[in-house]
Protein backbone atom coordinates (compact mmCIF):
# COMPACT_ATOMS: atom_id res chain seq x y z
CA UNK A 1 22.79 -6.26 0.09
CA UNK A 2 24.32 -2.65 -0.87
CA UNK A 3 22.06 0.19 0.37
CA UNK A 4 21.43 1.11 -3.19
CA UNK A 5 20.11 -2.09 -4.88
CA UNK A 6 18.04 -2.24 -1.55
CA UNK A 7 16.53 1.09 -2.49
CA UNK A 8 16.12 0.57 -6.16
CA UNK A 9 14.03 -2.74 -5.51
CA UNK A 10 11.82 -1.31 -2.75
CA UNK A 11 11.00 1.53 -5.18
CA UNK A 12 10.23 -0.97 -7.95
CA UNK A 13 7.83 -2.92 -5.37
CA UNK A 14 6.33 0.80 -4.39
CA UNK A 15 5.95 1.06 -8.23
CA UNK A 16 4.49 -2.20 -8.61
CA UNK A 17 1.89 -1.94 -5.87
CA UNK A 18 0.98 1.13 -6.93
CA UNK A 19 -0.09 -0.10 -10.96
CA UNK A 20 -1.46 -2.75 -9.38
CA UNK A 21 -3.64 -0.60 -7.43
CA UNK A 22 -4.57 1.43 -11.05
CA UNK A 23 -5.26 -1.89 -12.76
CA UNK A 24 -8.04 -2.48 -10.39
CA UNK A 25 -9.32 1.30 -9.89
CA UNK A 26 -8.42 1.59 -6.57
CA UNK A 27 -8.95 5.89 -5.68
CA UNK A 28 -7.12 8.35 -4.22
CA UNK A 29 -3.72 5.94 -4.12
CA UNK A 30 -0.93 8.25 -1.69
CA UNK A 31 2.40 6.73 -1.16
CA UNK A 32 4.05 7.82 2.37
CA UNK A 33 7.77 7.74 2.57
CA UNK A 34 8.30 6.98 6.32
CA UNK A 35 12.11 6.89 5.62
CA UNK A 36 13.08 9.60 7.58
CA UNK A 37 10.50 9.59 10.13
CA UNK A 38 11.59 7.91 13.86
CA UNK A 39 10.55 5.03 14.83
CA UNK A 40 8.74 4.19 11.68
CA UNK A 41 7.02 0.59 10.85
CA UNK A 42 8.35 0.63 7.45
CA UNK A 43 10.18 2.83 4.63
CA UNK A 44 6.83 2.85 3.26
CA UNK A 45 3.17 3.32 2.93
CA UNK A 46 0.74 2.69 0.11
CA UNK A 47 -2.62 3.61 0.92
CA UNK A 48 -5.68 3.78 -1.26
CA UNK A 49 -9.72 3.31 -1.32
CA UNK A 50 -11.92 0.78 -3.10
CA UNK A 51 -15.60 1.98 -3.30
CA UNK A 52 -16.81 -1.01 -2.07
CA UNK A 53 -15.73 -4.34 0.17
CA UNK A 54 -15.64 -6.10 -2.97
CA UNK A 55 -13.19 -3.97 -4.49
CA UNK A 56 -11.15 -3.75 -1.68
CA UNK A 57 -11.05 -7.50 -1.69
CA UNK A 58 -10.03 -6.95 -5.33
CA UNK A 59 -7.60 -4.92 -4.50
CA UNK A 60 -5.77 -6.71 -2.31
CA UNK A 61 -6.10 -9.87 -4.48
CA UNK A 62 -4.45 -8.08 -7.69
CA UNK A 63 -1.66 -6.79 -5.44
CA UNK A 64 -0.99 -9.99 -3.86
CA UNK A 65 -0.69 -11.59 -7.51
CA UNK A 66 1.42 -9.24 -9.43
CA UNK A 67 4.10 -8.74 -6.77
CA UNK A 68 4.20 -12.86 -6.55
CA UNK A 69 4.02 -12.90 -9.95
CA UNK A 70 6.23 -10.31 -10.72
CA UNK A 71 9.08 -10.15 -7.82
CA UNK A 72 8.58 -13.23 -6.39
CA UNK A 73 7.31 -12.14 -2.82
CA UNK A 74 4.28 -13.10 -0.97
CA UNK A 75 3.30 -10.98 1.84
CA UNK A 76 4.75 -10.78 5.80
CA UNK A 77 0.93 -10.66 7.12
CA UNK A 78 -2.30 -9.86 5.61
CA UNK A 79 -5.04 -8.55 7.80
CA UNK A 80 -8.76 -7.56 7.59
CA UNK A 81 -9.47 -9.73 3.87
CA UNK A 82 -12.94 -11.29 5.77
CA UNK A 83 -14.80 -7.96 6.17
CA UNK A 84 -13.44 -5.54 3.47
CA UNK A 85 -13.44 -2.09 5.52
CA UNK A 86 -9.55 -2.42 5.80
CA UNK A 87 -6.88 -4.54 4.37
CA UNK A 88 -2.91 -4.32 5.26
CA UNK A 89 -0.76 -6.48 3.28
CA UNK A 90 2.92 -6.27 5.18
CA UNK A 91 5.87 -6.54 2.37
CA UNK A 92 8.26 -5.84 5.78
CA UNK A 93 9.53 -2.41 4.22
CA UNK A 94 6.47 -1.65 2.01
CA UNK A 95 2.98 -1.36 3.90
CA UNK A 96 -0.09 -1.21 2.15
CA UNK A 97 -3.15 -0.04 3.32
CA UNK A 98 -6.75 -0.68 1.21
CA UNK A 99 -9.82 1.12 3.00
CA UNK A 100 -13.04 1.46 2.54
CA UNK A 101 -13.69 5.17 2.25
CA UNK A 102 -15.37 5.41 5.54
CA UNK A 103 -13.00 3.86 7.47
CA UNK A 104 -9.85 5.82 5.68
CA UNK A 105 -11.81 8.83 6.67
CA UNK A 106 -12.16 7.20 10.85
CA UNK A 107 -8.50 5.98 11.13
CA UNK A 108 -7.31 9.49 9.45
CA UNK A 109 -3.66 7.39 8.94
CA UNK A 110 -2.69 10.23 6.75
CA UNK A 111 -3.04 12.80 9.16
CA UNK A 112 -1.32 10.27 11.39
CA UNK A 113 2.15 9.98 9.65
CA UNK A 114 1.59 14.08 8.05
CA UNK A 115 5.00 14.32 8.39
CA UNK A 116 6.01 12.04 5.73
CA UNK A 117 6.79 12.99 2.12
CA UNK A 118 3.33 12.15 0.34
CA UNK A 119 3.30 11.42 -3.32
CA UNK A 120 -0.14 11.45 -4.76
CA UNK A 121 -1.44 9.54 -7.99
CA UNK A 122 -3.89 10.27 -10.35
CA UNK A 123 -7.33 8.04 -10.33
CA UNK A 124 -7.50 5.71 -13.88
């Protein structure tokens, strides 16, 4: 697969995640671009809140659907579904993080990866 097409669909799962995120309310949604970072995980991270386990459930669950819906791809790993504080859903390139607010604020993963070019979205 050209480097290119690899791109352009990684972007389109980015943008994917990231409406998927909106369509449920998720807050304060930050995509890190890890690309040029060392030693990086992943090209990218998507990480947002839910105010509540139930919404971060409900994140998770809309993102899981519209990307399998939608592209075809179920997830490497999912972690952290049962209690709600913190779920990663692994698309291999594309990490995405859903946290509770209190634990976003405790495992700081911004601050973490602050090198990385942020792009911010707007709360729906």
């Amino acid at each position: 697969m050209s480097t290119v097409k690899k791109t352009v669909e990684v972007e389109g799962l980015c943008d994917l995640i990231v409406d998927a995120i909106q369509d449920v309310k998720g807050k304060n949604v930050l995509k890190l671009d890890l690309r040029k970072l060392e030693s990086s995980p992943a090209d990218y991270f998507i990480v947002c809140e839910g105010d509540s386990s139930t919404q971060v459930r409900a994140i998770s669950g809309k993102v899981n659907k519209r990307v399998k819906d939608e592209m075809f791809l179920m997830p490497n790993h999912t972690e952290g579904k049962d209690n709600g504080e913190w779920v990663l859903v692994d698309y291999f390139n594309v990490v995405v993080h859903i946290f509770y607010p209190e634990a976003r604020k405790f495992y700081e993963l911004e601050e973490l990866w602050s090198d990385a070019e942020i792009t911010e979205y707007e709360n729906l």
